[in-house]
C-alpha atoms as a PDB file:
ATOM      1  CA  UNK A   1     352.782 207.015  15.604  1.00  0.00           C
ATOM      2  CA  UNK A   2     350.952 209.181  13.016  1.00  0.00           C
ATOM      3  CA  UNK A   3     353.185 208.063  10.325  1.00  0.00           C
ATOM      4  CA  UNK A   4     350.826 204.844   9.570  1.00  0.00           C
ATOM      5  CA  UNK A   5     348.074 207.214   9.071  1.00  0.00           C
ATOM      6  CA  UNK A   6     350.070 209.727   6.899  1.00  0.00           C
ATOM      7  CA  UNK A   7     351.652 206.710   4.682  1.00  0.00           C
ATOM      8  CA  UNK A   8     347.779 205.737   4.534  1.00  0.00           C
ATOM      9  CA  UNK A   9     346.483 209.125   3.279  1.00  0.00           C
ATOM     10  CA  UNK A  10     349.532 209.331   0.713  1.00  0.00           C
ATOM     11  CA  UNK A  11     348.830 205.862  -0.556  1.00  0.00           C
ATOM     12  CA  UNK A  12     345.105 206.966  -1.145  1.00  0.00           C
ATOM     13  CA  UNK A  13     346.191 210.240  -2.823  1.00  0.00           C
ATOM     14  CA  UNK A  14     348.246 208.505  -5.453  1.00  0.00           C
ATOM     15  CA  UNK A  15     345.640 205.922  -6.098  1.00  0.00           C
ATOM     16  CA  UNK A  16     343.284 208.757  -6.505  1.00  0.00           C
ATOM     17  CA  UNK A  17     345.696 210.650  -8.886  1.00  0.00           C
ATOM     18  CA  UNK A  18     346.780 207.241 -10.584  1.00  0.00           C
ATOM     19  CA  UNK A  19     342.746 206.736 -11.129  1.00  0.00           C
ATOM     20  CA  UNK A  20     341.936 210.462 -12.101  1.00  0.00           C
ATOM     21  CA  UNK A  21     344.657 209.775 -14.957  1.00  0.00           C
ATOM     22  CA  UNK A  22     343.407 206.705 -15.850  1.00  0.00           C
ATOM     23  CA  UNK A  23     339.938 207.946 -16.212  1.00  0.00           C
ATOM     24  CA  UNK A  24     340.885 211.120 -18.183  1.00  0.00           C
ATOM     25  CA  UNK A  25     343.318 208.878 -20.634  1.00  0.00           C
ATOM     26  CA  UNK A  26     339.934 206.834 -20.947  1.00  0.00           C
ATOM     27  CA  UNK A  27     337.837 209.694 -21.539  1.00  0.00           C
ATOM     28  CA  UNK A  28     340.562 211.140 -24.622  1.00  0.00           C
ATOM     29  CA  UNK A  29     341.542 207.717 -25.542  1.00  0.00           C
ATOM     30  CA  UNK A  30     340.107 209.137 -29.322  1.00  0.00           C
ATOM     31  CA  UNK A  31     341.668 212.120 -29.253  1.00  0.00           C
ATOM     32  CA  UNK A  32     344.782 210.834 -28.824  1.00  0.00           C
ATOM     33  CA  UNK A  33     343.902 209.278 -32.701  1.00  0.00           C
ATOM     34  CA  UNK A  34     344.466 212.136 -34.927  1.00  0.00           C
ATOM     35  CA  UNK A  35     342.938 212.122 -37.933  1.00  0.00           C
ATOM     36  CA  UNK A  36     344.829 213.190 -40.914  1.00  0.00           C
ATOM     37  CA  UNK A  37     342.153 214.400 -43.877  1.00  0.00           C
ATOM     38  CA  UNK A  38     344.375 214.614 -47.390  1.00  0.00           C
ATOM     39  CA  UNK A  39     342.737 217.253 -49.384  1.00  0.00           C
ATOM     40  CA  UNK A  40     343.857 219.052 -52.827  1.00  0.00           C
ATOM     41  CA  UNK A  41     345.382 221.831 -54.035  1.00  0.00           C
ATOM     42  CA  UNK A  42     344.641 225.196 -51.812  1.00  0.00           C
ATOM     43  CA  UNK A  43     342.626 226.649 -54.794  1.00  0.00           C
ATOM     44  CA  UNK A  44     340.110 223.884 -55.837  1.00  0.00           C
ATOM     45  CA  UNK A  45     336.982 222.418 -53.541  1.00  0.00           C
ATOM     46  CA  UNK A  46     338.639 219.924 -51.507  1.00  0.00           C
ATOM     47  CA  UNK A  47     340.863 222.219 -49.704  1.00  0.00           C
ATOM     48  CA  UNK A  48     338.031 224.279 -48.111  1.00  0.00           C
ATOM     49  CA  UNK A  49     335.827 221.397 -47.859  1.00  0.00           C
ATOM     50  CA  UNK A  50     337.986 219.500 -46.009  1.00  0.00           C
ATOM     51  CA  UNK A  51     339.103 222.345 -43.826  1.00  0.00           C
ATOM     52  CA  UNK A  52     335.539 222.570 -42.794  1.00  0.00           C
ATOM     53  CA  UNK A  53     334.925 218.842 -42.370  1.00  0.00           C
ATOM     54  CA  UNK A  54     338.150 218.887 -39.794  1.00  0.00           C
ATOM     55  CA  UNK A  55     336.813 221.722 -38.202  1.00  0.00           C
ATOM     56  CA  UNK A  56     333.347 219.710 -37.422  1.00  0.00           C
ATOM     57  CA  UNK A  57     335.435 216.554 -35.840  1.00  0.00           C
ATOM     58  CA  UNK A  58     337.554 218.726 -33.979  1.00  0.00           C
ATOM     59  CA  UNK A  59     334.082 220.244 -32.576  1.00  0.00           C
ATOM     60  CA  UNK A  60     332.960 217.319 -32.048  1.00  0.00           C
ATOM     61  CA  UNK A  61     335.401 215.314 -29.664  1.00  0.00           C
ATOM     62  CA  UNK A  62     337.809 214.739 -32.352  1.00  0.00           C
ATOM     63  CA  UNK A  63     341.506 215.698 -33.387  1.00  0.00           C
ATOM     64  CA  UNK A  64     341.382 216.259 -37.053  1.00  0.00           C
ATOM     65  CA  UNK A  65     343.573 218.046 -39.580  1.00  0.00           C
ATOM     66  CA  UNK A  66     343.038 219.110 -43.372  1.00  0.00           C
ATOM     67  CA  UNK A  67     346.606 218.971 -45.114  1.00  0.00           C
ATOM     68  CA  UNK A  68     347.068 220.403 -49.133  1.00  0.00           C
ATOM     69  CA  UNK A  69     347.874 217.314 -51.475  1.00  0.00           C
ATOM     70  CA  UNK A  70     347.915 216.720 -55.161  1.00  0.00           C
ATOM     71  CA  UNK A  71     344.322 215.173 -55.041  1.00  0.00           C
ATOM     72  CA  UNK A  72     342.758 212.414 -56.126  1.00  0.00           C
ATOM     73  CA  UNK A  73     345.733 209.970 -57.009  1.00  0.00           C
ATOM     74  CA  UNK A  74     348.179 211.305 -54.356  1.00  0.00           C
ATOM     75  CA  UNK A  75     345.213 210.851 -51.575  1.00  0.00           C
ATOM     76  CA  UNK A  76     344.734 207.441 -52.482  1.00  0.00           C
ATOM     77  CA  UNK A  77     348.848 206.598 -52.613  1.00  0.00           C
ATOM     78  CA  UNK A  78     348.874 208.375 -49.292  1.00  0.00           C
ATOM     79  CA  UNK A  79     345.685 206.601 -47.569  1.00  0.00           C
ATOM     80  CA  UNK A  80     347.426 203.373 -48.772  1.00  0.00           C
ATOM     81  CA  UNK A  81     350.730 204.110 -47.187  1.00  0.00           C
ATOM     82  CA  UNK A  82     349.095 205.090 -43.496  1.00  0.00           C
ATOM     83  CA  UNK A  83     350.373 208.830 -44.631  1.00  0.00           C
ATOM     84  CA  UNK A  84     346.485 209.856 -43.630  1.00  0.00           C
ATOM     85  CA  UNK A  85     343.720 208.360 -42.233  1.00  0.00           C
ATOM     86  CA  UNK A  86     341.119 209.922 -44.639  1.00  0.00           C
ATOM     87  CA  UNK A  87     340.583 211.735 -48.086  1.00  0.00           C
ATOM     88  CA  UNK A  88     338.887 213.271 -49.970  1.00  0.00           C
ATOM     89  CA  UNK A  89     338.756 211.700 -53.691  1.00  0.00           C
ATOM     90  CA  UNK A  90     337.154 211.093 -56.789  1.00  0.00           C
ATOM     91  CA  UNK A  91     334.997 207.920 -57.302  1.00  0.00           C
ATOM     92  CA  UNK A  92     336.495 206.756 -60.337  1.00  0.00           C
ATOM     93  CA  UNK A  93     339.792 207.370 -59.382  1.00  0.00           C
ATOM     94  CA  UNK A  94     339.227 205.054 -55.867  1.00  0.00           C
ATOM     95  CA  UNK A  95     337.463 202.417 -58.384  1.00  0.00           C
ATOM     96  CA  UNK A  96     340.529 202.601 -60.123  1.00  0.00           C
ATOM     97  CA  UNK A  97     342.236 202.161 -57.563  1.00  0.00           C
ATOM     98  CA  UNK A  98     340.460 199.279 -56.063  1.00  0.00           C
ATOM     99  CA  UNK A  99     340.178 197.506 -58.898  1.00  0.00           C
ATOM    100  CA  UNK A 100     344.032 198.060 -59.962  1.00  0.00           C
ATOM    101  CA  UNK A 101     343.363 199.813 -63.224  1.00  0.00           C
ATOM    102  CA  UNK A 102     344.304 203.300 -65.188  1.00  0.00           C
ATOM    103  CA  UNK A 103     347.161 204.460 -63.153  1.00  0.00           C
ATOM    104  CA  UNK A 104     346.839 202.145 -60.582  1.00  0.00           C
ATOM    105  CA  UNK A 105     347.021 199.172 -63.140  1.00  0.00           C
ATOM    106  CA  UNK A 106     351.034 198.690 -62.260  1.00  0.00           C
ATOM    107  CA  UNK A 107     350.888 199.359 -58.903  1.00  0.00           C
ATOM    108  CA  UNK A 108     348.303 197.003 -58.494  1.00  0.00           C
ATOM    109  CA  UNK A 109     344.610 196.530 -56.609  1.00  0.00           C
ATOM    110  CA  UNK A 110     344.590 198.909 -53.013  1.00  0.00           C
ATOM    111  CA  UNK A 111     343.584 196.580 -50.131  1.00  0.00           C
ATOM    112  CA  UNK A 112     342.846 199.035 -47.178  1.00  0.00           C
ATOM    113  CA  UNK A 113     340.734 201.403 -48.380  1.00  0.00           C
ATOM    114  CA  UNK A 114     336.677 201.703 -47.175  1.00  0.00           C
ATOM    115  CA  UNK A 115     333.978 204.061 -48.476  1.00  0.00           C
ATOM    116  CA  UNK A 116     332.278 206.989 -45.133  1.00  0.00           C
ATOM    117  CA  UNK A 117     330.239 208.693 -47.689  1.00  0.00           C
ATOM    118  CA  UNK A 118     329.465 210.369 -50.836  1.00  0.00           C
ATOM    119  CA  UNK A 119     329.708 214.083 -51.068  1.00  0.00           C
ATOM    120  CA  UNK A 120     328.962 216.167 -54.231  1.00  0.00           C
ATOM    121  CA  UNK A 121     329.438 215.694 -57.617  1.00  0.00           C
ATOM    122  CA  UNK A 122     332.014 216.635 -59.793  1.00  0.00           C
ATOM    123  CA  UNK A 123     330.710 217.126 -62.923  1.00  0.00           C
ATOM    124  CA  UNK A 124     333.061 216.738 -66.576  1.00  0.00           C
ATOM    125  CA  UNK A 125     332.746 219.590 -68.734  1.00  0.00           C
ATOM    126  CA  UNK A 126     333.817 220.379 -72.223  1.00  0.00           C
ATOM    127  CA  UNK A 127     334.125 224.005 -72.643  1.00  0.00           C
ATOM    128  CA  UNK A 128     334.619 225.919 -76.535  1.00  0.00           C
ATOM    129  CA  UNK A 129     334.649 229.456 -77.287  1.00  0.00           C
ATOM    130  CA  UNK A 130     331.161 230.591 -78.443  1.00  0.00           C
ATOM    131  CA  UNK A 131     332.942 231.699 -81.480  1.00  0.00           C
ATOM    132  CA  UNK A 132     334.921 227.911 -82.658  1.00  0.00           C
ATOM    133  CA  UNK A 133     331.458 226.945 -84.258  1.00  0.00           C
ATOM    134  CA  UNK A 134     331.912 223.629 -82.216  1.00  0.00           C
ATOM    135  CA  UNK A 135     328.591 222.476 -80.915  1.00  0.00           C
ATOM    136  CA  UNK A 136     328.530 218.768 -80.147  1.00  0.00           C
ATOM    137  CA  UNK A 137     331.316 216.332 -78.549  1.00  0.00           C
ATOM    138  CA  UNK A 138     330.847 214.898 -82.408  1.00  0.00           C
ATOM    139  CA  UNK A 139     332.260 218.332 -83.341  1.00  0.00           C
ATOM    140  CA  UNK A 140     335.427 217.919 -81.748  1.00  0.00           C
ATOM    141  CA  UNK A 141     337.174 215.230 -84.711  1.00  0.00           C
ATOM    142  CA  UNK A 142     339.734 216.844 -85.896  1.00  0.00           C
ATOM    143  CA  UNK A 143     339.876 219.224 -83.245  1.00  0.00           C
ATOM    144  CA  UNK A 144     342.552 220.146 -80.693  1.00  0.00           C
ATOM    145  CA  UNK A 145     341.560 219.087 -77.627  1.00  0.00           C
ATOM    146  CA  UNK A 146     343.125 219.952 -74.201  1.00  0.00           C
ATOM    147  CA  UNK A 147     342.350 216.607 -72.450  1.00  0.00           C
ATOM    148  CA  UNK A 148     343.810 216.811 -69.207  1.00  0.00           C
ATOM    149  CA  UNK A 149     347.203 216.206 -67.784  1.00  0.00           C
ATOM    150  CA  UNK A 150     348.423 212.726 -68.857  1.00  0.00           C
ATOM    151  CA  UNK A 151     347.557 210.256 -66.466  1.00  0.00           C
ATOM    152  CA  UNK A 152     344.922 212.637 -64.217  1.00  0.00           C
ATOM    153  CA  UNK A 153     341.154 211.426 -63.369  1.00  0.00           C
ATOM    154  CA  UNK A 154     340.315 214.116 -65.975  1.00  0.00           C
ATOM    155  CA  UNK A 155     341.903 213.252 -68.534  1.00  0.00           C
ATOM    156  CA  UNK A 156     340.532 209.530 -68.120  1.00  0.00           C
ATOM    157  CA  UNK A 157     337.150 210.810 -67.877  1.00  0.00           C
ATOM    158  CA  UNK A 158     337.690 212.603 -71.246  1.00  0.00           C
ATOM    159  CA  UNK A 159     338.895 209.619 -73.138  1.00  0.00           C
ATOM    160  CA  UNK A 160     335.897 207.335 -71.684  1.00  0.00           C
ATOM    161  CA  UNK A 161     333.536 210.092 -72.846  1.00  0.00           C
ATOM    162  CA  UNK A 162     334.939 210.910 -76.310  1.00  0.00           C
ATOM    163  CA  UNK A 163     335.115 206.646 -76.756  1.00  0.00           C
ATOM    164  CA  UNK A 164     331.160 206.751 -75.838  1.00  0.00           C
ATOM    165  CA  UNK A 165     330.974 208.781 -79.415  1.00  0.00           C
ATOM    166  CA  UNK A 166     333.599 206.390 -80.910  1.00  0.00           C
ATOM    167  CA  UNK A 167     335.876 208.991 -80.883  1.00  0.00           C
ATOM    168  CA  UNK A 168     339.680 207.523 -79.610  1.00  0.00           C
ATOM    169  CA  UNK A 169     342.348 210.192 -79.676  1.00  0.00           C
ATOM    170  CA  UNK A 170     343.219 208.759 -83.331  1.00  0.00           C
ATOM    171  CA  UNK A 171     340.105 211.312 -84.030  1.00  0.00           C
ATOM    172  CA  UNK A 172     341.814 214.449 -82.118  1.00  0.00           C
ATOM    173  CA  UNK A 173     344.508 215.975 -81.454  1.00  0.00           C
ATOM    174  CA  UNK A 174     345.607 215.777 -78.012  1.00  0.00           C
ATOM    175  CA  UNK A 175     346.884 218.014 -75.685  1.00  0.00           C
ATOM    176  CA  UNK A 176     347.757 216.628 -72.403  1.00  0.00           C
ATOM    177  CA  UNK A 177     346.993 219.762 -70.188  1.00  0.00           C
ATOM    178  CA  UNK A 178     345.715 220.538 -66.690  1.00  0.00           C
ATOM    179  CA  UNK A 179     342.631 222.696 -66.911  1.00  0.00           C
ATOM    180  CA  UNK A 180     344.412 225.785 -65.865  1.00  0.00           C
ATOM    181  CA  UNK A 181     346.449 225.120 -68.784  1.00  0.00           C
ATOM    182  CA  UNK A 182     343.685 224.161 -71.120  1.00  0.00           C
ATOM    183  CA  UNK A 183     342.236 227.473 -69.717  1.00  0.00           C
ATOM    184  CA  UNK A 184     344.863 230.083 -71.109  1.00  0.00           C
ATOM    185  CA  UNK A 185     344.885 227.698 -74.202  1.00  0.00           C
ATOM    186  CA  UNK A 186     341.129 228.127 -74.835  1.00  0.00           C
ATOM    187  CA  UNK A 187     341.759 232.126 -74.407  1.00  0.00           C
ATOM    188  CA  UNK A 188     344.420 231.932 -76.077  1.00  0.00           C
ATOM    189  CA  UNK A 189     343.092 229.847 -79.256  1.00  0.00           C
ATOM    190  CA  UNK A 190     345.737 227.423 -78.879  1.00  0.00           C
ATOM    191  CA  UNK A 191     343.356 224.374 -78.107  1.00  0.00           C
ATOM    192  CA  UNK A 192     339.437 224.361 -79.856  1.00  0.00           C
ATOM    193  CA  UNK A 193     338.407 223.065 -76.582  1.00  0.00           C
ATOM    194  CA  UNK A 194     339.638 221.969 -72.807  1.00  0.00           C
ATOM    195  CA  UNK A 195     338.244 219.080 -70.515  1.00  0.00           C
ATOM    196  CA  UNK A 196     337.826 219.589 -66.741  1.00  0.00           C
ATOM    197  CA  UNK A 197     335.776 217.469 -63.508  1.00  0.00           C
ATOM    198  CA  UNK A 198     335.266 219.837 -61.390  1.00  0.00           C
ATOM    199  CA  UNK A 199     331.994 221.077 -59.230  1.00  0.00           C
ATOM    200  CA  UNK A 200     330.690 223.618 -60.750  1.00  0.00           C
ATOM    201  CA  UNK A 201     330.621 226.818 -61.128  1.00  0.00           C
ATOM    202  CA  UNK A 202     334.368 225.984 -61.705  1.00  0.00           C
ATOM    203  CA  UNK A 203     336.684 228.929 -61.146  1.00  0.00           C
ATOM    204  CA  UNK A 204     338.744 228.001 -63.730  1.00  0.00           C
ATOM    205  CA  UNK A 205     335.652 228.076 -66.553  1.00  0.00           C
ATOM    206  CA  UNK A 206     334.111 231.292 -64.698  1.00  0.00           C
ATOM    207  CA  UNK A 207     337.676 232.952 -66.043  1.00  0.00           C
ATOM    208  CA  UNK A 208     337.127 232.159 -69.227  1.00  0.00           C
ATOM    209  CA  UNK A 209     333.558 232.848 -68.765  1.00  0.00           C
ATOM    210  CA  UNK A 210     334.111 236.605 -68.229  1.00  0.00           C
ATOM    211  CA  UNK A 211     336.306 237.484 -71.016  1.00  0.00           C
ATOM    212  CA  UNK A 212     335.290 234.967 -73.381  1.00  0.00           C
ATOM    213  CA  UNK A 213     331.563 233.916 -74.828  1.00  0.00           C
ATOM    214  CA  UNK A 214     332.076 230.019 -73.674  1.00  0.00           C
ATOM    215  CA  UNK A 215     330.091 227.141 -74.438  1.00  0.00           C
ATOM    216  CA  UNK A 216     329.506 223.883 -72.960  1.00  0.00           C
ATOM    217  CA  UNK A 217     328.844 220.753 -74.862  1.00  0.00           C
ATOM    218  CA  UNK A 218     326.094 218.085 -73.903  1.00  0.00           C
ATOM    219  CA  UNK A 219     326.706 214.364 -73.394  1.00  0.00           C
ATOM    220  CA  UNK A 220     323.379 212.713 -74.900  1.00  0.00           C
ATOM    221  CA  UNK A 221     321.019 209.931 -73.363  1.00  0.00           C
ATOM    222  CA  UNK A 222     322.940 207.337 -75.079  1.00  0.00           C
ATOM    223  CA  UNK A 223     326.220 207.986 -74.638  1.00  0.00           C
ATOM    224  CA  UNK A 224     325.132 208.577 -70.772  1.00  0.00           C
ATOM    225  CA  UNK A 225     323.647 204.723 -71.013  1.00  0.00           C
ATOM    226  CA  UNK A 226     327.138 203.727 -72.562  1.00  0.00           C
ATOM    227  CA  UNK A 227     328.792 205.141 -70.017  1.00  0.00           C
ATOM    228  CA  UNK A 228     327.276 204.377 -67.023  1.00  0.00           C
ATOM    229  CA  UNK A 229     326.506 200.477 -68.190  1.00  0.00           C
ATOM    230  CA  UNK A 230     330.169 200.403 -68.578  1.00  0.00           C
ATOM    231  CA  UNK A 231     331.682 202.502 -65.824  1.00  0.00           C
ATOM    232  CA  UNK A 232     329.427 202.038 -61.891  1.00  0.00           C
ATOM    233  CA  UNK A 233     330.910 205.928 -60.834  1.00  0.00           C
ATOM    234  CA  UNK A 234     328.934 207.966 -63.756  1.00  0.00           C
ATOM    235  CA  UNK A 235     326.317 209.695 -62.646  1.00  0.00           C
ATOM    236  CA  UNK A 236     323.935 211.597 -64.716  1.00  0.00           C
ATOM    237  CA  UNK A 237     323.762 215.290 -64.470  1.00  0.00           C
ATOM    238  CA  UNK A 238     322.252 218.466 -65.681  1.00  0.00           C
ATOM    239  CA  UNK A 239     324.309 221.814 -65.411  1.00  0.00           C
ATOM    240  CA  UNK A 240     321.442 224.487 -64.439  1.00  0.00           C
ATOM    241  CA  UNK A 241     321.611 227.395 -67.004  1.00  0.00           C
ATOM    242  CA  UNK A 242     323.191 230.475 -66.371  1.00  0.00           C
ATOM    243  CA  UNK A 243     325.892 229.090 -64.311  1.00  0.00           C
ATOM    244  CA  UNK A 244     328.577 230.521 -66.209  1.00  0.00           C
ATOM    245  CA  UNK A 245     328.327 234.472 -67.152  1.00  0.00           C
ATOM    246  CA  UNK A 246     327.091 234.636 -70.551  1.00  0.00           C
ATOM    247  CA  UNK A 247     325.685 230.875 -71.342  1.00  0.00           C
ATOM    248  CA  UNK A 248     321.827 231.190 -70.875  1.00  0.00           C
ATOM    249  CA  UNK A 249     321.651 226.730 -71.613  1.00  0.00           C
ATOM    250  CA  UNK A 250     320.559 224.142 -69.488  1.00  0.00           C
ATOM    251  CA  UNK A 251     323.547 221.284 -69.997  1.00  0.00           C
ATOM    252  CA  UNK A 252     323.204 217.551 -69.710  1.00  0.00           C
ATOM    253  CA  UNK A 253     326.194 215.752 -69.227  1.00  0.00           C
ATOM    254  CA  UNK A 254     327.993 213.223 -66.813  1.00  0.00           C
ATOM    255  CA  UNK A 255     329.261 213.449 -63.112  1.00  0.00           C
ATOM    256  CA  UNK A 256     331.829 211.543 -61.018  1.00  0.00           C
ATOM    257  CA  UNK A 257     331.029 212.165 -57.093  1.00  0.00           C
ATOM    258  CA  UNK A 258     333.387 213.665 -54.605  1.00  0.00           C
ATOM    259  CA  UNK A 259     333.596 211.210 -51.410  1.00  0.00           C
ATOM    260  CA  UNK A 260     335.091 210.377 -48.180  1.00  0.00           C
ATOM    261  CA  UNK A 261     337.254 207.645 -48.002  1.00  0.00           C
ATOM    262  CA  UNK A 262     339.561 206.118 -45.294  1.00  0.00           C
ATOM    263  CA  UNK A 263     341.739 203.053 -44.656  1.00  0.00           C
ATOM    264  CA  UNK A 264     342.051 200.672 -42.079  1.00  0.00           C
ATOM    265  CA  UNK A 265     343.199 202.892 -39.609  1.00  0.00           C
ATOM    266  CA  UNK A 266     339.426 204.494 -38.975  1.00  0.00           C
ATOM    267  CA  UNK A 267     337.482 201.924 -36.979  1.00  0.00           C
ATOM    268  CA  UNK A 268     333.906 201.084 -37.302  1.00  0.00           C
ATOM    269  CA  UNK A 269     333.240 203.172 -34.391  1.00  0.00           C
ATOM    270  CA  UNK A 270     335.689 206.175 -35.013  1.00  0.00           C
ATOM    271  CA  UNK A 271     333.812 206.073 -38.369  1.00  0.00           C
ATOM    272  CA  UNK A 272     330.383 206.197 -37.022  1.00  0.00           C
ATOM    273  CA  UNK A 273     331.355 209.046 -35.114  1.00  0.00           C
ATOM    274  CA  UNK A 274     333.139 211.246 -38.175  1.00  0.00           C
ATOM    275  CA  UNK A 275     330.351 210.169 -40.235  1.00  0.00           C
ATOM    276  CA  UNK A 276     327.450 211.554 -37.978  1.00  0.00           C
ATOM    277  CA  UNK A 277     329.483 214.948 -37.129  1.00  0.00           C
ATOM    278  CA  UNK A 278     329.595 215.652 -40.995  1.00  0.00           C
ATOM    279  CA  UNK A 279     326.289 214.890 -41.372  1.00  0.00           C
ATOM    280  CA  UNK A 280     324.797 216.865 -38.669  1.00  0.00           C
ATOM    281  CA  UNK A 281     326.990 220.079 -39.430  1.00  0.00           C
ATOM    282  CA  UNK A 282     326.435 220.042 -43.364  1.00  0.00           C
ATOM    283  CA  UNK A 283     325.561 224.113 -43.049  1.00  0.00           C
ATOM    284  CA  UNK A 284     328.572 224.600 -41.652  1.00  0.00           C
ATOM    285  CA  UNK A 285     330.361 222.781 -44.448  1.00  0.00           C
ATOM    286  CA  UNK A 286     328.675 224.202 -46.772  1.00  0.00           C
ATOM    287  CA  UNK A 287     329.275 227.822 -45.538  1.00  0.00           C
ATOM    288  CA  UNK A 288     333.020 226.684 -46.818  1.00  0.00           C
ATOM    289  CA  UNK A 289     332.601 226.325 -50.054  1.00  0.00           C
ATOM    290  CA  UNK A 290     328.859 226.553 -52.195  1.00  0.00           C
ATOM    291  CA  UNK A 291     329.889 222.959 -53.225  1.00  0.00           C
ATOM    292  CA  UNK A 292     329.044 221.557 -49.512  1.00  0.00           C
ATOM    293  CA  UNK A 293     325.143 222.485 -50.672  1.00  0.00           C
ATOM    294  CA  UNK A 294     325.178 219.229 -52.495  1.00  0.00           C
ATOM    295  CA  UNK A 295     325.881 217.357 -49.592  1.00  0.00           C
ATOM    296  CA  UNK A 296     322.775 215.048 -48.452  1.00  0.00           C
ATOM    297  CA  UNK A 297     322.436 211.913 -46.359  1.00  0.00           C
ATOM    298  CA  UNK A 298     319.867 210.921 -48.960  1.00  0.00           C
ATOM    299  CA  UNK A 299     322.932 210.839 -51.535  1.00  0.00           C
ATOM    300  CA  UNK A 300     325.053 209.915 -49.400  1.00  0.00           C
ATOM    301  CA  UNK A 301     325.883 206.130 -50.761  1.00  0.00           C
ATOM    302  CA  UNK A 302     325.104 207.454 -54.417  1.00  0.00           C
ATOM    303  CA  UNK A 303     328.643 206.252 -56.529  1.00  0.00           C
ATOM    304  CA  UNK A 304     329.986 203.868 -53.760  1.00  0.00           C
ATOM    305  CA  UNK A 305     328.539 200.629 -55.191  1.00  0.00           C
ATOM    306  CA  UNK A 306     332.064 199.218 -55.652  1.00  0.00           C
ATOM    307  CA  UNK A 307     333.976 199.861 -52.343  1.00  0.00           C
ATOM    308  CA  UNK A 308     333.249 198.044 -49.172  1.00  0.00           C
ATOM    309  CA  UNK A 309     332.002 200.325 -46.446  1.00  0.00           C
ATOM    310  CA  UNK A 310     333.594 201.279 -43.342  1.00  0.00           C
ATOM    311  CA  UNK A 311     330.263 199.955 -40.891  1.00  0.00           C
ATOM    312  CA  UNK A 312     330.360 202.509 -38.965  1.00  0.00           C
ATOM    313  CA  UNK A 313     329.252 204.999 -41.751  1.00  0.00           C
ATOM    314  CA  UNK A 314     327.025 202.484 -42.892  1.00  0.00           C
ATOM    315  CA  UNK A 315     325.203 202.441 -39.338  1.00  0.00           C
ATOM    316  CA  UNK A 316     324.946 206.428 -39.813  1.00  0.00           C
ATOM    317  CA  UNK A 317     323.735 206.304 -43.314  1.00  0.00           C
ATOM    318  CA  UNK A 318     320.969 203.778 -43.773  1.00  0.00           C
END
């Protein structure tokens, strides 16, 4: 006779349990999304910076990872694919890719991709030796000049720059090297000068810095209009002086800007969420790397003209 009321109290124990699991696969329905962040190489900025921005999600209700990639290009091939739900890239190199040109100009325009914010910039730098008598871009025809690896950001930035002076490589000769290559070049006096986009201080230029008396060369106000009436991710900039050990000059010249981007796989409300945990734990970003300093709501949209926003960052951000 008591089986009725023990079937009874069973029944109401699995419909308990059934609802307690429903409720807490509610409640972590977003952590069961885990967000991928493609980074760069372990010895640049986006490594560390990234490390600390999946560090915030995970913080804050979020399971987030920060993965070593090739940069810019390779985070934008990999956001395209679904490899990763979000990057962290260069603004040229995602108008580029948006817009199907440089090395995405075979490949053709990426669909998926939205803008959660702009970052920091990363400023382009041409760096002689004190002692090559080279003090202008103008300086540099004739000159050998470490451009970047063929087919980089960098070494696009350097060609748009040196064409602002109506310079082509015609002009130069050039040397398609990374910056760590350009770097043993320029101590080496193999190259007269090496190109790099990088936040500065750059590691790479603080070598050269303390064995060699290094100088870096200005881009002027109109070459800056040229630039940035031509090209929407050019930001001006001014390197403080000092920055680098032995160069006592303030330096104008031209930034791209670091920035988040994601695909399709963020939602406007996933993105609202990522968006306001970076922005509410930028000293704890910034404690990764002194690059996360530059990181401001204020500049947050500053270089994203050209890529439709995810709205969920937009809600966050103005």
């Amino acid at each position: 006779m008591k089986l009725p009321g023990l079937f009874k109290r069973v029944v109401t124990a699995v419909c308990a349990l059934t609802l307690a699991i429903g409720i807490a696969g509610c409640g972590g329905g977003e952590k069961e999304q885990f967000i991928n962040i493609a980074t760069g190489g372990t010895a640049g900025t986006y490594y560390p910076i990234g490390g600390a921005i999946a560090e915030v999600l995970n913080k804050n209700g979020m399971n987030a990872s920060a993965q070593s990639t090739g940069a810019s290009v390779a985070n934008i091939n990999m956001l395209k694919d679904k490899q990763v739900e979000l990057a962290i890239v260069q603004n040229d190199i995602t108008y580029y890719a948006v817009n199907g040109l440089e090395m995405f100009k075979e490949s053709g325009k990426i669909e998926n991709l939205s803008g959660i914010a702009s970052l920091y910039p990363e400023t382009c730098q041409f760096i002689v030796r004190e002692d090559s008598g080279i003090k202008s871009i103008n300086d540099l025809k004739g000159k050998r000049v470490a451009v970047g690896a063929a087919g980089s950001g960098a070494e696009a930035n350097a060609r748009q720059i040196l064409e602002a002076y109506g310079i082509t490589y015609d002009d130069v000769e050039e040397q398609f090297l990374s910056f760590a290559e350009g770097a043993y070049a320029i101590k080496d006096k193999t190259v007269d000068a090496a190109f790099v986009t990088a936040g500065y201080p750059t590691a790479s230029v603080q070598d050269v810095a303390s064995q060699n008396k290094i100088r870096l060369l200005p881009v002027g106000d109109e070459q800056i209009k040229i630039l940035t009436d031509k090209y929407p991710f050019y930001t001006k900039t001014v390197v403080p002086k000092g920055v680098y050990q032995g160069f006592d000059e303030e330096v104008q010249t031209v930034s791209v800007m670091a920035i988040l981007v994601c695909n399709d796989k963020i939602d406007a409300a996933l993105g609202e969420k990522l968006t306001k945990a970076v922005f509410d734990n930028v000293d704890k970003i910034a404690a990764a790397h002194s690059a996360g300093k530059n990181i401001k709501k204020e500049s947050a949209l500053t270089g994203m003209d050209f890529i439709k926003m995810n709205e969920g960052a937009t809600k966050v951000l103005k």
